[in-house]
C-alpha atoms as a PDB file:
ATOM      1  CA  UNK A   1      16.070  46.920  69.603  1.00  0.00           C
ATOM      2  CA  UNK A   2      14.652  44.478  67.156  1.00  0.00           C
ATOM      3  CA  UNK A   3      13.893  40.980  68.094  1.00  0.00           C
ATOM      4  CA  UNK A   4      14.395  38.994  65.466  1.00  0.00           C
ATOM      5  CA  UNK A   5      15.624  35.716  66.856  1.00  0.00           C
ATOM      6  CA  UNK A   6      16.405  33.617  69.997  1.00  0.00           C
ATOM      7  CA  UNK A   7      19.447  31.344  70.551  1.00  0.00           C
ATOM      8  CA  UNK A   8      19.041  30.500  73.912  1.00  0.00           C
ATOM      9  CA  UNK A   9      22.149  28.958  75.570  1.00  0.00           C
ATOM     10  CA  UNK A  10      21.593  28.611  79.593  1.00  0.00           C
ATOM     11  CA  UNK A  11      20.288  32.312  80.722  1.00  0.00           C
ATOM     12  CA  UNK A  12      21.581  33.837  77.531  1.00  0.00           C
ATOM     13  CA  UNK A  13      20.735  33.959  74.192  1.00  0.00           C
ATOM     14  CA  UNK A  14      21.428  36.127  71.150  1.00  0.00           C
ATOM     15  CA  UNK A  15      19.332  38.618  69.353  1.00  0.00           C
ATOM     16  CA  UNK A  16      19.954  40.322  66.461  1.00  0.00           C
ATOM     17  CA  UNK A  17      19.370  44.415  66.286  1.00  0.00           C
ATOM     18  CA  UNK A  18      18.035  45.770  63.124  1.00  0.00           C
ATOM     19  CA  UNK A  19      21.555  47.364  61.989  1.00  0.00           C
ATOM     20  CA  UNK A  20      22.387  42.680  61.653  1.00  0.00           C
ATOM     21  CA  UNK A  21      24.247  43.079  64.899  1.00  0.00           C
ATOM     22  CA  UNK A  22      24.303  39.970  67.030  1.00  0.00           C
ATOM     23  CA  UNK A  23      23.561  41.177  70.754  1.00  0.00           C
ATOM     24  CA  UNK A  24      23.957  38.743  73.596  1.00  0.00           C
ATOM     25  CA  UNK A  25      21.519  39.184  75.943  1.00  0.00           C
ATOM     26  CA  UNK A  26      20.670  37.829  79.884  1.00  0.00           C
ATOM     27  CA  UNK A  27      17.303  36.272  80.944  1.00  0.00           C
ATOM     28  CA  UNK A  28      16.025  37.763  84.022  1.00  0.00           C
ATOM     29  CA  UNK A  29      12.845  35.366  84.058  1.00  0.00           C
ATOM     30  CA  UNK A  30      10.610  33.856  81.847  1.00  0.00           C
ATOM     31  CA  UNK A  31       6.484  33.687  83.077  1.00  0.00           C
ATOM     32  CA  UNK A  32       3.260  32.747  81.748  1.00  0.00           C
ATOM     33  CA  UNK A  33       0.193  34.975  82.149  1.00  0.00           C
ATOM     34  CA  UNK A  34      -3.154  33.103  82.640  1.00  0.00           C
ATOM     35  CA  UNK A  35      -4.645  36.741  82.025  1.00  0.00           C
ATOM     36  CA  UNK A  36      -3.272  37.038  78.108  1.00  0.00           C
ATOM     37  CA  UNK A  37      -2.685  33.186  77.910  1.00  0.00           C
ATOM     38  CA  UNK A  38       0.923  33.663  76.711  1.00  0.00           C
ATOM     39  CA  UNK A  39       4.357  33.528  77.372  1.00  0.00           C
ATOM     40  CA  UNK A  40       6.442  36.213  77.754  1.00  0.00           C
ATOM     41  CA  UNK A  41      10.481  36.754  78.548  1.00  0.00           C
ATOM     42  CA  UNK A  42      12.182  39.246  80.480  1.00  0.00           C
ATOM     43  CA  UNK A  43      16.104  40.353  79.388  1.00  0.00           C
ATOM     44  CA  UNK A  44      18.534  42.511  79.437  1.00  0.00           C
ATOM     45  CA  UNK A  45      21.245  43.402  77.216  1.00  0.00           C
ATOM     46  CA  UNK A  46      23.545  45.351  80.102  1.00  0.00           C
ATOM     47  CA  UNK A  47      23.167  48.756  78.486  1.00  0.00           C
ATOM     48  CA  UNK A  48      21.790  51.307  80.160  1.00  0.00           C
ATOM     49  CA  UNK A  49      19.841  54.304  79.984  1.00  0.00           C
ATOM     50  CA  UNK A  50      20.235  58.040  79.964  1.00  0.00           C
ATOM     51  CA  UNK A  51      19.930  58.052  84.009  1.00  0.00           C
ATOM     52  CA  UNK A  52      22.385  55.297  84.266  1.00  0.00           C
ATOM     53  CA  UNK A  53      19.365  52.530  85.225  1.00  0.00           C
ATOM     54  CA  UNK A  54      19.727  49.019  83.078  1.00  0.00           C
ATOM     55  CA  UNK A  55      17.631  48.410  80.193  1.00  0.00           C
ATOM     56  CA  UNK A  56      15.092  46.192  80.518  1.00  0.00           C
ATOM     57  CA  UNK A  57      13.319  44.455  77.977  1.00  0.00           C
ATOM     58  CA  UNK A  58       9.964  41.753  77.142  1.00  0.00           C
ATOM     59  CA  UNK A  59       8.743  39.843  74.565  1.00  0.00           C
ATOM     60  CA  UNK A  60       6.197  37.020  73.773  1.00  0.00           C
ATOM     61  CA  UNK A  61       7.335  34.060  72.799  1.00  0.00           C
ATOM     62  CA  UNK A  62       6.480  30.114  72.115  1.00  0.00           C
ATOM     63  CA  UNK A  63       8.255  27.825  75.515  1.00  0.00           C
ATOM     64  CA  UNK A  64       7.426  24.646  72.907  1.00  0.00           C
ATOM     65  CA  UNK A  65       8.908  26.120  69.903  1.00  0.00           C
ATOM     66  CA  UNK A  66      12.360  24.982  68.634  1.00  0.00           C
ATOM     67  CA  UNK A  67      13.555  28.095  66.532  1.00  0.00           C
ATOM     68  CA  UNK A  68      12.693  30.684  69.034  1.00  0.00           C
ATOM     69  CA  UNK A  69      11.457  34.151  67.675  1.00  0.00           C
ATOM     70  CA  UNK A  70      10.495  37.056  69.924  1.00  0.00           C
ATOM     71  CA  UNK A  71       7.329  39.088  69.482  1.00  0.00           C
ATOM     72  CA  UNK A  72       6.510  42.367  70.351  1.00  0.00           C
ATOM     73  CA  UNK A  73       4.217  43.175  73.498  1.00  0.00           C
ATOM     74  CA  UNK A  74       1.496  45.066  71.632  1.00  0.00           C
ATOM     75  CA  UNK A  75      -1.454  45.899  74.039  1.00  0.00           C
ATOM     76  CA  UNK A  76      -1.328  47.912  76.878  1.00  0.00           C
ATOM     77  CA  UNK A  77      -2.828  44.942  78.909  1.00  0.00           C
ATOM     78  CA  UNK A  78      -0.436  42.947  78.221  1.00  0.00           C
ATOM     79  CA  UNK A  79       2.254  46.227  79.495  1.00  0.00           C
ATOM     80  CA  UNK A  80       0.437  46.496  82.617  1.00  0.00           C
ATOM     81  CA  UNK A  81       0.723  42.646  83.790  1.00  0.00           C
ATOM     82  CA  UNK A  82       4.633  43.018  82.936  1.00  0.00           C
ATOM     83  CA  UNK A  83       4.616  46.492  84.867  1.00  0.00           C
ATOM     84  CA  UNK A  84       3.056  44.861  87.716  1.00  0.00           C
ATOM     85  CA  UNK A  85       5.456  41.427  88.151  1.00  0.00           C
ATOM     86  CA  UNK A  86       8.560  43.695  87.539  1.00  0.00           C
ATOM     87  CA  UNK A  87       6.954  46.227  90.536  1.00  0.00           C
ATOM     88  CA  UNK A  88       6.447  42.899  92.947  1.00  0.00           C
ATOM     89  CA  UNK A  89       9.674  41.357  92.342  1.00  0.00           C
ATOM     90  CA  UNK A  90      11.707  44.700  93.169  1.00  0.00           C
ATOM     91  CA  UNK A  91       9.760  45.209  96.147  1.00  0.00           C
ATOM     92  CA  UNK A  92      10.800  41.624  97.236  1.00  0.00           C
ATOM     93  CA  UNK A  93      14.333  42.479  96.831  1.00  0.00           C
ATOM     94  CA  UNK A  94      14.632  45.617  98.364  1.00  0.00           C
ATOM     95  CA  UNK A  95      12.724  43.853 101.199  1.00  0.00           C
ATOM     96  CA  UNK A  96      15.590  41.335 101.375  1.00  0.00           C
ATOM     97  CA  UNK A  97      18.479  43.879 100.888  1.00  0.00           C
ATOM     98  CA  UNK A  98      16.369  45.772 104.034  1.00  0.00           C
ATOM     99  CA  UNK A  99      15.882  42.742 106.251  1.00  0.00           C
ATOM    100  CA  UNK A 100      20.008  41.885 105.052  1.00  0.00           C
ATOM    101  CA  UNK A 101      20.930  45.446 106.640  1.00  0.00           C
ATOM    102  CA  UNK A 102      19.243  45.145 109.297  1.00  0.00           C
ATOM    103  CA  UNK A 103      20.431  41.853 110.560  1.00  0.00           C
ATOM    104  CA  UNK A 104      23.776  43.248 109.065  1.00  0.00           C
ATOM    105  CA  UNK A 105      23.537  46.606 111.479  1.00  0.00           C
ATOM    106  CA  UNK A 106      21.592  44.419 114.471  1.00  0.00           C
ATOM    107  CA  UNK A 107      25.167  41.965 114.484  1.00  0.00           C
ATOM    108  CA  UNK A 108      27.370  44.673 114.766  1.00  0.00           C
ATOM    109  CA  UNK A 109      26.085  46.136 117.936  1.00  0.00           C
END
């Protein structure tokens, strides 16, 4: 997918792919890295892979600017610090969905 440009409306915004298709997309989050000192976005477009898992995307981009435009994550750096927040935050959840069974399974008894 090529990320040309950003029309962000709520947690969705547009993108267009490099056949000039307009794809809507979802934000998952947005976070700034004081390691690489930029901003980067996290989204999905809904599709999904060959083993059935949702796609995933991330880009760099400008909080301040008006006309948003995406930029490619280049460096394997700046890979690793997106690797690393995406392996936290689905820890957390499957933590919750865990602790929700549980309680689930403990109020059934």
């Amino acid at each position: 997918m090529e990320d040309n440009e950003l029309k962000q409306e709520e947690n969705t915004f547009k993108v267009i792919n490099d056949r000039g298709e307009e794809i809507m997309c979802d934000i998952l989050f947005t976070f700034d890295s004081e390691e690489t000192k930029k901003s980067y976005i996290v989204y999905t477009d809904n599709s999904k892979d060959e083993s059935g898992n949702i796609q995933v995307y991330a880009s760099i981009y400008d909080p301040n600017q008006e006309d948003q435009k995406l930029e490619p994550i280049t460096t394997e750096q700046e890979w690793k610090v997106i690797e690393t927040i995406l392996n936290t935050l689905q820890e957390e959840i499957k933590k919750k969905i865990d602790t929700a069974n549980n309680e689930e399974g403990n109020n059934e008894q």
